[in-house]
Protein backbone atom coordinates (compact mmCIF):
# COMPACT_ATOMS: atom_id res chain seq x y z
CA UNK A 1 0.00 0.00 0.00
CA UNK A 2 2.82 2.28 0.95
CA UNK A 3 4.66 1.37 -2.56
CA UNK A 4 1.20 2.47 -4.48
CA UNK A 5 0.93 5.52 -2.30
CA UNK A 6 4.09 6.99 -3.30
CA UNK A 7 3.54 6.21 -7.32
CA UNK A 8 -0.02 7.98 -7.02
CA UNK A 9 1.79 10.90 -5.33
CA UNK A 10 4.00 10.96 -8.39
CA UNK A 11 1.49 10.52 -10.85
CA UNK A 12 -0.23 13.32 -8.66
CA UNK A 13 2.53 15.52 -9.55
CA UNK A 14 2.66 15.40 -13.17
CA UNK A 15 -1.30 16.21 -12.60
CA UNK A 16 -0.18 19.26 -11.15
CA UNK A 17 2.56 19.83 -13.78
CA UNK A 18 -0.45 19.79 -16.76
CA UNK A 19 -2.03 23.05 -16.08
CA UNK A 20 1.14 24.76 -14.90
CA UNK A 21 2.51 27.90 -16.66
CA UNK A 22 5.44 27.97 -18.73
CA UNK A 23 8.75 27.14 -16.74
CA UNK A 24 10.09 30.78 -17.58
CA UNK A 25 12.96 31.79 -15.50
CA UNK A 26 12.82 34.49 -13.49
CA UNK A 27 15.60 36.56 -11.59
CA UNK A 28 16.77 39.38 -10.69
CA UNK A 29 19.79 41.11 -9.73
CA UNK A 30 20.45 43.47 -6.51
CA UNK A 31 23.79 45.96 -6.11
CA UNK A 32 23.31 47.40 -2.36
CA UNK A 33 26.05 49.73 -1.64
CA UNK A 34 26.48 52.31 1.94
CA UNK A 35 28.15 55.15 1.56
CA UNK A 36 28.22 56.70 4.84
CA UNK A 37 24.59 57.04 6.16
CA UNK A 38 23.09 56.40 2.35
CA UNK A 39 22.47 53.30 0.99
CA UNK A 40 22.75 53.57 -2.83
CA UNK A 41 20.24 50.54 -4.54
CA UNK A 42 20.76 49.10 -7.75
CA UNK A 43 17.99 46.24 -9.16
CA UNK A 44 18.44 44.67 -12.96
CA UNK A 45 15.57 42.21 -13.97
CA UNK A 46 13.99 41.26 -17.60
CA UNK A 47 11.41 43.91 -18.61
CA UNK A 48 8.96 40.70 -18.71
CA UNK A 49 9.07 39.62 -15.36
CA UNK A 50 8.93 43.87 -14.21
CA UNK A 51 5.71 44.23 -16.38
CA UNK A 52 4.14 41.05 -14.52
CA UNK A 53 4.88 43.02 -11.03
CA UNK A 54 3.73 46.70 -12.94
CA UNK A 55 1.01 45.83 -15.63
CA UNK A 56 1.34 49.75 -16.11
CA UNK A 57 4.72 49.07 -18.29
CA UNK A 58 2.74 47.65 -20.83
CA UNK A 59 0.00 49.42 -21.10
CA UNK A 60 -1.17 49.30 -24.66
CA UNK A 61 -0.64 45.63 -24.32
CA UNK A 62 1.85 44.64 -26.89
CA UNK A 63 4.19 42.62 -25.36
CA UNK A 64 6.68 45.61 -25.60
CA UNK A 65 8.10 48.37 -23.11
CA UNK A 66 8.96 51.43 -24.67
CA UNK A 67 11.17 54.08 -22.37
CA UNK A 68 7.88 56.37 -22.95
CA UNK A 69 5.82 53.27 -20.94
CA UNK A 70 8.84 53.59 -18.51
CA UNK A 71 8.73 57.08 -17.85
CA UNK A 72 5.05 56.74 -17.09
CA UNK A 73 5.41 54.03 -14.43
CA UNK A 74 7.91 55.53 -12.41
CA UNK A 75 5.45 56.02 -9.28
CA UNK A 76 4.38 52.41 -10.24
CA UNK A 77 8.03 50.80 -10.22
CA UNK A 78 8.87 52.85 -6.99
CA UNK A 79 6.06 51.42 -5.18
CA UNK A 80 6.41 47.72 -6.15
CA UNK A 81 9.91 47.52 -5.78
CA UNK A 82 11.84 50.50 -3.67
CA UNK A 83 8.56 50.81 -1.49
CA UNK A 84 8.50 46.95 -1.25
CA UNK A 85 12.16 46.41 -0.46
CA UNK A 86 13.01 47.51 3.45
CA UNK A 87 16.60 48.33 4.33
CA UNK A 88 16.83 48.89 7.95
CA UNK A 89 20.25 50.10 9.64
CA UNK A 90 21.11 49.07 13.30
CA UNK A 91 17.04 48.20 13.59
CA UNK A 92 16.51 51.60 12.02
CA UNK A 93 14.34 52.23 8.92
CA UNK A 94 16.14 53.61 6.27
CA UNK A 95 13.80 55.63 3.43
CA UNK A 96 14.30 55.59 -0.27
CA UNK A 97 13.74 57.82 -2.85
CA UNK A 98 13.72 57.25 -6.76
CA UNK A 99 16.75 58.12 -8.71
CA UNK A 100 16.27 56.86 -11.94
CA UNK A 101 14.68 53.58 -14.30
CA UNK A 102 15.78 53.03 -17.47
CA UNK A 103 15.89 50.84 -20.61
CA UNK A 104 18.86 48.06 -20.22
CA UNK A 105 19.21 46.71 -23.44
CA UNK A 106 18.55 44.25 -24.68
CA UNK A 107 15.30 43.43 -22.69
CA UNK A 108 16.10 44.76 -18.84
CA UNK A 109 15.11 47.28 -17.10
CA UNK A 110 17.53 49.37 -14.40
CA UNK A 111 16.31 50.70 -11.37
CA UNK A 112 18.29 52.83 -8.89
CA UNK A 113 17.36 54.61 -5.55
CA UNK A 114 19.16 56.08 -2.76
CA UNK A 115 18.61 55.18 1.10
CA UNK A 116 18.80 58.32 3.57
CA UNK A 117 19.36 56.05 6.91
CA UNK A 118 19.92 57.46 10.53
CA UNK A 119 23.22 57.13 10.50
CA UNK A 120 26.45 54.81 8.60
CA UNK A 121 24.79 51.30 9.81
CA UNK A 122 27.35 48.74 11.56
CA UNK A 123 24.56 46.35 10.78
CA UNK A 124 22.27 46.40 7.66
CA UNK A 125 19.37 44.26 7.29
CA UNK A 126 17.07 43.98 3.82
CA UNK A 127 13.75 42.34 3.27
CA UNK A 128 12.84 41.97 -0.64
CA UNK A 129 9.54 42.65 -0.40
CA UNK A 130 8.62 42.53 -3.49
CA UNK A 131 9.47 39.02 -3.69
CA UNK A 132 5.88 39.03 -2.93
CA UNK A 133 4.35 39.95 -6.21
CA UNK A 134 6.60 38.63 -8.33
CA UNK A 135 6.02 34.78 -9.34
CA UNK A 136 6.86 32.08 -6.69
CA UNK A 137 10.11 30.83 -8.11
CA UNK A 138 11.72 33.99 -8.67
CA UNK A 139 15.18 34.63 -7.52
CA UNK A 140 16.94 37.76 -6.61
CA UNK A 141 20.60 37.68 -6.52
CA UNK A 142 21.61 40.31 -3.87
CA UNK A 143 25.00 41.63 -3.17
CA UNK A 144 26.24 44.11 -0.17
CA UNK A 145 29.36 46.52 -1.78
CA UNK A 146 31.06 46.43 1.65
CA UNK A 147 32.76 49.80 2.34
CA UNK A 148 36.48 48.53 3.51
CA UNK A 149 36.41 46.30 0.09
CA UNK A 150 34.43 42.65 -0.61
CA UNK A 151 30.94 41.84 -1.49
CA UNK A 152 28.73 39.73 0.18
CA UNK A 153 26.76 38.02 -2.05
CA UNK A 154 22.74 35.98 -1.38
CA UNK A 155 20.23 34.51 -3.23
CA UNK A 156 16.86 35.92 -2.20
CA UNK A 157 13.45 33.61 -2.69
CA UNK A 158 9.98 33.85 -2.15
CA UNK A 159 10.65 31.35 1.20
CA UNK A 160 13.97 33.17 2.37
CA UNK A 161 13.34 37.04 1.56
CA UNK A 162 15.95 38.74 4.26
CA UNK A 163 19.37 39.26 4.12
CA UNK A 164 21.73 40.24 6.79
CA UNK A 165 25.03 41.90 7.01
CA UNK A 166 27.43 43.31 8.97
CA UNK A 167 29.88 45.96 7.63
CA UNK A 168 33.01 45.02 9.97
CA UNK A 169 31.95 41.23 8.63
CA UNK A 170 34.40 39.58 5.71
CA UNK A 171 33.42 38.87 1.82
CA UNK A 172 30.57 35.99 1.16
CA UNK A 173 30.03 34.88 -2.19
CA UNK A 174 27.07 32.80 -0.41
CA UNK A 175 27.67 29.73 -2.14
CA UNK A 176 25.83 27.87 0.11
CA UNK A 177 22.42 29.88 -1.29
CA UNK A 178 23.27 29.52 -4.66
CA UNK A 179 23.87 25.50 -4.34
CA UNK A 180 20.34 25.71 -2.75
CA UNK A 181 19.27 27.79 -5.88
CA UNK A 182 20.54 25.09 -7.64
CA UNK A 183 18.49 22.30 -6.05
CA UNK A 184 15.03 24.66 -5.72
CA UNK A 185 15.24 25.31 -9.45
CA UNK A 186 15.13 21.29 -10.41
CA UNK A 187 12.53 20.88 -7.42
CA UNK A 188 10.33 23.90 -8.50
CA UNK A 189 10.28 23.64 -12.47
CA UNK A 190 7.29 21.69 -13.48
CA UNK A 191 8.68 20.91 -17.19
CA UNK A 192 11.74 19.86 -15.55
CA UNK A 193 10.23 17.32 -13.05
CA UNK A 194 8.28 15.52 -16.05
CA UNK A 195 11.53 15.18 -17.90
CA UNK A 196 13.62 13.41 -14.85
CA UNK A 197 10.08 11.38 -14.41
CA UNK A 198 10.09 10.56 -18.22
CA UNK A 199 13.85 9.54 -17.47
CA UNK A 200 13.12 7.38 -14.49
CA UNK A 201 10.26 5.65 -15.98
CA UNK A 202 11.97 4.38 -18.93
CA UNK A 203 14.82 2.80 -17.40
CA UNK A 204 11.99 1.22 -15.11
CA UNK A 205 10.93 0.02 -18.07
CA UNK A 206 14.13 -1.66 -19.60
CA UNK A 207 13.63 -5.23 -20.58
CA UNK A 208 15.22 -7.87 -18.08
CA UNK A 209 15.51 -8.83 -14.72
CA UNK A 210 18.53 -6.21 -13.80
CA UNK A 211 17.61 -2.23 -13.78
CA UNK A 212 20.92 -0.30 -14.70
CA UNK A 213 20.81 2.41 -11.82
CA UNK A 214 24.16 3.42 -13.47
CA UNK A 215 22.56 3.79 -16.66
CA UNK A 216 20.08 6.43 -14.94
CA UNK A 217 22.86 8.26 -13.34
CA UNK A 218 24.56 8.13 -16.33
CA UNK A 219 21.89 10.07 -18.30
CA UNK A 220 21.25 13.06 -15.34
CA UNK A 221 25.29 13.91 -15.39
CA UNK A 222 25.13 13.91 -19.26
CA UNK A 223 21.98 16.64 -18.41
CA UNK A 224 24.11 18.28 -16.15
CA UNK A 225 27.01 18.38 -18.34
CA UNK A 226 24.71 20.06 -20.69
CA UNK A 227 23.07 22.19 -18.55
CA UNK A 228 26.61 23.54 -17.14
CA UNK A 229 28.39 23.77 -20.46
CA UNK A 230 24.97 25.99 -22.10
CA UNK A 231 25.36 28.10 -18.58
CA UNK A 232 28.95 28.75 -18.83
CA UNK A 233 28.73 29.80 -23.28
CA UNK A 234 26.18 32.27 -22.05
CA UNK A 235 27.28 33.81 -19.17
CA UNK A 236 31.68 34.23 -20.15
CA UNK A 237 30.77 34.28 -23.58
CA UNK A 238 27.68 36.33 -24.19
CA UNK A 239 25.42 33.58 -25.85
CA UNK A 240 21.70 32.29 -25.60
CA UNK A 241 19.33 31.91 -28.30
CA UNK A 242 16.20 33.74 -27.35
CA UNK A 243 13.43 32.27 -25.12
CA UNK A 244 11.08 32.19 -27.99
CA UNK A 245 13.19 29.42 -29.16
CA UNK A 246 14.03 27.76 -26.37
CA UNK A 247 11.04 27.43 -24.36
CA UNK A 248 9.29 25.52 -26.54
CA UNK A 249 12.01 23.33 -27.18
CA UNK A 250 12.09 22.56 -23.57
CA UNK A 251 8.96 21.70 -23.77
CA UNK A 252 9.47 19.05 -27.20
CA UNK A 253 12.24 17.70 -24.96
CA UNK A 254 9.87 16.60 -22.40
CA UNK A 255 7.12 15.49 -24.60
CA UNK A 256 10.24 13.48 -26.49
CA UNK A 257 11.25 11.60 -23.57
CA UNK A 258 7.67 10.75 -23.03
CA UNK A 259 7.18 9.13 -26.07
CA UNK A 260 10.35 6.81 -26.44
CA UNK A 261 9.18 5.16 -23.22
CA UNK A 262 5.77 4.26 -25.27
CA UNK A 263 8.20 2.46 -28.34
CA UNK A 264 11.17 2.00 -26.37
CA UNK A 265 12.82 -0.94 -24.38
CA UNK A 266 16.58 -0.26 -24.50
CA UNK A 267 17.46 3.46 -22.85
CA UNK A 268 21.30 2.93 -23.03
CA UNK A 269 21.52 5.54 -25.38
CA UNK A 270 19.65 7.93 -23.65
CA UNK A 271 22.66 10.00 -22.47
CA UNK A 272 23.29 10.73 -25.36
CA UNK A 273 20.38 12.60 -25.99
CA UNK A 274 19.93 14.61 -21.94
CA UNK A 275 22.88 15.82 -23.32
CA UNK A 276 21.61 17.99 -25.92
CA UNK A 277 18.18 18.27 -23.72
CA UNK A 278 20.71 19.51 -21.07
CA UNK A 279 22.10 22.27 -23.67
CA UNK A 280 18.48 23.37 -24.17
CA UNK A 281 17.09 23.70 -20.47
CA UNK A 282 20.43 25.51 -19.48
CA UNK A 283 19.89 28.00 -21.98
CA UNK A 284 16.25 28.46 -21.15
CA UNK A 285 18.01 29.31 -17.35
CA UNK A 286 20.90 31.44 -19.15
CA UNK A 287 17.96 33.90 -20.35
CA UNK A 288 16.97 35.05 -17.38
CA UNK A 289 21.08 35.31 -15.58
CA UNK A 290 22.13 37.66 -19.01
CA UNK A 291 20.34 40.65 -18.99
CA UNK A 292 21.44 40.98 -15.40
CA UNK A 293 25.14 41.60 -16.33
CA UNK A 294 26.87 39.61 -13.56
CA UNK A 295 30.66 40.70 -12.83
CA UNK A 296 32.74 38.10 -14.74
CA UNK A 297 34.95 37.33 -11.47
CA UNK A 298 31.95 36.02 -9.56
CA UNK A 299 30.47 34.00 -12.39
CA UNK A 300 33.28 30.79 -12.20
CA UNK A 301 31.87 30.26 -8.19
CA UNK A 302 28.19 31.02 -9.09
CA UNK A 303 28.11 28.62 -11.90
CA UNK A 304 29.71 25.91 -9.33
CA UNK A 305 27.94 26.21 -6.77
CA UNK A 306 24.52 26.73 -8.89
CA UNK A 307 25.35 23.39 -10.88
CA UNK A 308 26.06 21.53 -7.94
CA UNK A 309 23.15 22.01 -6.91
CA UNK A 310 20.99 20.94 -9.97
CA UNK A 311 23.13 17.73 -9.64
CA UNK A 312 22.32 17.16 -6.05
CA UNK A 313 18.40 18.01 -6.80
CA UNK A 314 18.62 15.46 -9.60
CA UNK A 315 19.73 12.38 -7.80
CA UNK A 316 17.39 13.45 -5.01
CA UNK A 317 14.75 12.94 -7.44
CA UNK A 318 15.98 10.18 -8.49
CA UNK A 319 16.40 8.53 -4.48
CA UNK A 320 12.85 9.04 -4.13
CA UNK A 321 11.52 8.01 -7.26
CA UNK A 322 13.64 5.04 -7.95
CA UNK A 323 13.34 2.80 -5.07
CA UNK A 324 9.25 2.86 -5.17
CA UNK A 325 8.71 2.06 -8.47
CA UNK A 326 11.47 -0.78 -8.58
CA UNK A 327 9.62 -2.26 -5.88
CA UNK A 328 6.43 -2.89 -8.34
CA UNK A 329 8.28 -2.46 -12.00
CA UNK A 330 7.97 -6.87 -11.79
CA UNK A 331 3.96 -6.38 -11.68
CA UNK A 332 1.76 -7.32 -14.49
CA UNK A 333 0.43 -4.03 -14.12
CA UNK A 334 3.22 -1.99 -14.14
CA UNK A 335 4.16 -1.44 -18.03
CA UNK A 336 0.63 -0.55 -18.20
CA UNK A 337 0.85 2.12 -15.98
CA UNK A 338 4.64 3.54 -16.58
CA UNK A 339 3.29 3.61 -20.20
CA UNK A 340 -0.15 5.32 -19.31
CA UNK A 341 1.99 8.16 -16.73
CA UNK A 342 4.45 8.42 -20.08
CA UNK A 343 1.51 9.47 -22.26
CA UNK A 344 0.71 11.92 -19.64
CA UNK A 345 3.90 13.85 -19.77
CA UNK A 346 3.62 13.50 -23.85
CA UNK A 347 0.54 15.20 -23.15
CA UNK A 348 1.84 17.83 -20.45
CA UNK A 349 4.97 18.57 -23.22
CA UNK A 350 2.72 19.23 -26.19
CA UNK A 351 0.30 21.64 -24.08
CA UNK A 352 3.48 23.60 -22.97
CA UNK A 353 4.93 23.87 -26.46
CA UNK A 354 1.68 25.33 -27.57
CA UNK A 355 0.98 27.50 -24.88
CA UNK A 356 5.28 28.83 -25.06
CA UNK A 357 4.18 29.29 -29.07
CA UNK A 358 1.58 31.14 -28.33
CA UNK A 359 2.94 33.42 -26.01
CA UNK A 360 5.89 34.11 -28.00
């Protein structure tokens, strides 16, 4: 009973996965810097994700946001994100006032402010507030420009919104956030928990008496191998193809897997092809880190720590999917339904592709 509890839960969670919205990346960037009693604010995010927080920036509803639809949301962009974000100094409230939002090209948008605070803080604490109104899964890298030289570096999320920091305090390049990033953004996309279902499922469903665990472990490295390698040729070398592109193919990639399991008995081969999938999803990532124009010394770390973690999320997926449906792949039943949860992620792929094709 315990053995078809946990396969309903999974099969529960592909459910869920059907009517979800496209797995679109979303983060943002935060430069915090005190200069004596002022705190000077710097935020960089994709104009898309800034219009869902401030429908105002796209006002006339085309999918574009002209400086002019800028200019007019100033109030509007203050509010949701300055207003939003608290900076307190020593338990002291520090308030902000507007200096400027601008175009970023290609598709960002910059927004600065300047915190008046009581006095130079020995001990600064933020709350990203406006993690609120922003979709669940968005990120917001934040870094602290301390004043005697270092950063301190922390990504932000829905679930952990504060930062603290003490000036005095030496540099943090808080890997240990961004390997958590790493995990959170296998756990939390719904496109990319079909695909590492799809994955488990067919080597569930190899013929013989022997499942190849290695074989399975195999095929998420080759992922992350792709994954890394599409981070790393966007982020040192300038390069993604546009989400228009690679959303949807995200999406084929899932409905792919899906399908070989319905034809398919041998899934030796299968690395071969999570590594190209791996390529594709990393990119789909990479759009969201570019516009945000991350210093190139911090990027070798980040990328570590951030791919670490999509390993470790991956083979936790794996530890908890694996052992349950081993226990029942000998049933008479059980092609049956590894086929029939298969046709479901087909189905979950194809809906996504179409709904990323129409929103493009």
């Amino acid at each position: 009973m315990r053995t078809l509890s946990a396969i309903v839960a999974a099969a529960l969670l592909l459910l869920y996965a059907l009517p979800a919205r496209a797995h679109v990346i979303g983060l943002s960037r935060g430069d915090y810097t005190p200069r004596g009693s002022e705190i000077e604010a710097e935020i960089t995010l994709r104009l898309d994700d800034a219009a869902l927080t401030v429908p105002s920036l796209d006002a006339d509803g085309d999918r574009q946001v002209s400086p002019a639809e800028i200019a007019r949301s100033r109030d509007a962009l203050k509010a949701a994100f300055f207003g939003a974000l608290e900076i307190t100094a020593d338990g002291q409230r520090c308030r902000p006032s507007l200096d400027d939002a601008a175009f970023d090209p290609p598709d960002g948008l910059r927004l600065r402010a300047t915190y008046a605070c009581p006095a130079p803080p020995a001990h600064l604490h933020l709350r990203f507030g406006f993690l609120d109104s922003m979709p669940s899964d968005h990120r917001h890298l934040a870094t602290v420009h301390l004043p005697h030289g270092g950063d301190v570096d922390q990504l932000a999320v829905l679930a952990r919104p504060e930062m603290d920091v003490e000036m005095a305090g030496g540099a943090s390049h808080g890997f240990g956030s961004l390997l958590r990033g790493g995990v959170e953004h296998i756990l939390t996309g719904a496109d990319h928990m079909a695909f590492l279902l799809a994955l488990v499922l067919g080597g569930t469903l190899v013929a013989g008496e022997r499942l190849r665990v290695g074989s399975l472990i195999a095929m998420l490295t080759a992922f992350t191998v792709g994954h890394s390698a599409a981070l790393a040729i966007a982020t040192l070398g300038g390069f993604a193809p546009g989400a228009r592109f690679v959303e949807p193919a995200v999406a084929l990639s899932v409905a792919y897997v899906g399908a070989e399991n319905l034809f398919t008995r041998d899934v030796s081969h299968r690395w071969m092809l999570t590594l190209p999938f791996g390529f594709v999803h990393g990119f789909a990532f990479a759009g969201g880190l570019l516009p945000l124009g991350l210093p190139r010394e911090q990027l070798p770390s980040a990328l570590f720590a951030f791919n670490l973690g999509v390993e470790g999320g991956q083979l936790a997926v794996l530890a908890v999917l694996l052992p349950p449906l081993v226990a029942v792949r000998k049933r008479a039943w059980y092609p049956l339904f590894a086929k029939g949860l298969s046709a479901l992620i087909v189905l979950a792929g194809i809906v996504w592709f179409v709904q990323r094709i129409v929103a493009a």
